[in-house]
Protein backbone atom coordinates (compact mmCIF):
# COMPACT_ATOMS: atom_id res chain seq x y z
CA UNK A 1 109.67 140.41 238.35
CA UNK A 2 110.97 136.61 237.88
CA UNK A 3 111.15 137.67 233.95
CA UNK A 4 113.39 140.95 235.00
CA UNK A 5 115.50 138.86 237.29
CA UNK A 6 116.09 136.47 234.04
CA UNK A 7 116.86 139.45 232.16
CA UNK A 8 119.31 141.38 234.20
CA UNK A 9 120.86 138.28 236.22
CA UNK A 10 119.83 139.11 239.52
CA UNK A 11 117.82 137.39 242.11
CA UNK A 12 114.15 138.41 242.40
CA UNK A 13 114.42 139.58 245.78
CA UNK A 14 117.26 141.85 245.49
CA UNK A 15 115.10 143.70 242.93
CA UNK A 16 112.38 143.03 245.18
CA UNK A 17 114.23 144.92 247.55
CA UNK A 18 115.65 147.66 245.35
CA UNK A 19 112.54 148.73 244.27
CA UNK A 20 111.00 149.12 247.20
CA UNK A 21 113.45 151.17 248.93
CA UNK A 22 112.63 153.58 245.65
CA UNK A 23 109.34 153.54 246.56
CA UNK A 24 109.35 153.61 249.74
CA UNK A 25 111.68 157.21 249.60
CA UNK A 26 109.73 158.51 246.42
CA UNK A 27 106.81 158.57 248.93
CA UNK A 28 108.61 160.42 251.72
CA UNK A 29 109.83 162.39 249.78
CA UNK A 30 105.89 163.91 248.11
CA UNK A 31 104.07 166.94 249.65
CA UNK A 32 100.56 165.72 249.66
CA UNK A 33 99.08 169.25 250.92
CA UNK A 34 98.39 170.41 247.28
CA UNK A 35 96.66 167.34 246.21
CA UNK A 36 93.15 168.54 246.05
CA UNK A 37 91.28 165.90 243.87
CA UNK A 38 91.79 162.11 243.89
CA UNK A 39 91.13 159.75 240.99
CA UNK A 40 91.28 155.91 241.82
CA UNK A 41 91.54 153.08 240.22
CA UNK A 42 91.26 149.96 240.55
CA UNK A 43 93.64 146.75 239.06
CA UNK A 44 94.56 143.30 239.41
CA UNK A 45 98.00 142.93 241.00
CA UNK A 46 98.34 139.48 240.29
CA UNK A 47 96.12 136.55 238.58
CA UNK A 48 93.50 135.51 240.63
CA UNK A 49 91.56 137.70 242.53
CA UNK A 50 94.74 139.83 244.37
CA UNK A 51 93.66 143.18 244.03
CA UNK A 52 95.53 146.88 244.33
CA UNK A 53 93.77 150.52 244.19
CA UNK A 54 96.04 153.24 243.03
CA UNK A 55 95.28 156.83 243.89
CA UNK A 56 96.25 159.34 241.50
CA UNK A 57 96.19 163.00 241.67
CA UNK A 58 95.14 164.34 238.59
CA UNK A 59 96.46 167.84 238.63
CA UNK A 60 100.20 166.40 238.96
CA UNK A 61 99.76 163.05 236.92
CA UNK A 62 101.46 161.21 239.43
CA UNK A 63 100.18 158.22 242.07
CA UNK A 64 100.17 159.52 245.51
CA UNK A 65 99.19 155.88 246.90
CA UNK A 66 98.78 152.76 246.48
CA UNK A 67 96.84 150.12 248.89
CA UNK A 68 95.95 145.94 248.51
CA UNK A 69 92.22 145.58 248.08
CA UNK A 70 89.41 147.76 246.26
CA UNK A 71 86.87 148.08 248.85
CA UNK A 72 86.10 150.56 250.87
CA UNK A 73 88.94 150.51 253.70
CA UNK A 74 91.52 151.62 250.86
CA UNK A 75 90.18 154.89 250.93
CA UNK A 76 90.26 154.83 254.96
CA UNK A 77 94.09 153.32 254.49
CA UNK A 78 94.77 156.19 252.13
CA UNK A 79 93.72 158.89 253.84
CA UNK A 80 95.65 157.65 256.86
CA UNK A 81 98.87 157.53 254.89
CA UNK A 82 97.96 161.11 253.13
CA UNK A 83 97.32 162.55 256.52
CA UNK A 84 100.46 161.14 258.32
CA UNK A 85 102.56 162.59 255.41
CA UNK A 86 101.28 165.92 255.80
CA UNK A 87 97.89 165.86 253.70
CA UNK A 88 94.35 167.61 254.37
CA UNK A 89 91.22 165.01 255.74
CA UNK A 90 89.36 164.70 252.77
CA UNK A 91 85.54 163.92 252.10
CA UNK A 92 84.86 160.91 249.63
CA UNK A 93 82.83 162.49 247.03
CA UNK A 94 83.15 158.70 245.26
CA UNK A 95 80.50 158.21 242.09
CA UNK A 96 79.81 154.52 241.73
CA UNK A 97 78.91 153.70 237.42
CA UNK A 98 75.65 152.29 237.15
């Protein structure tokens, strides 16, 4: 963001800000009751060992969360956020590669 905030002249956390408030209504705005399947994965957010899992549907192409960590308790944390926005309690059918 600090190399955006170069770019465009603004301070980091006005962008900061910006984009979250985009975010932040892009998810309000979803209907998660259609997503059916779930495809995860998980990414460094920044260097070191910061972590994020994103949680795509795959139907749609789009992400329909996002949570810090890739354990187990980001697929508790989204299923809370798909099921206060209106989404079905889902199973974890999760294959681990060997």
């Amino acid at each position: 963001m600090s190399a955006v905030s170069r770019f465009v002249g603004e301070h980091d956390t006005r962008l900061w800000r910006i984009l979250h408030h985009d975010v932040d209504n892009a998810i309000a705005a979803q209907d998660p009751s259609y997503v059916t399947k779930i495809n995860t994965d998980e990414t460094s957010a920044k260097r070191g060992h910061n972590y994020i899992t994103l949680f795509m549907d795959p139907e749609r192409k789009n992400v329909i969360c996002v949570t810090k960590g890739k354990d187990s308790s980001t697929w508790i944390e989204c299923k809370k956020q798909l099921e206060a926005h209106g989404g079905h309690s889902c199973h974890s059918g999760r294959k681990r590669s060997r």
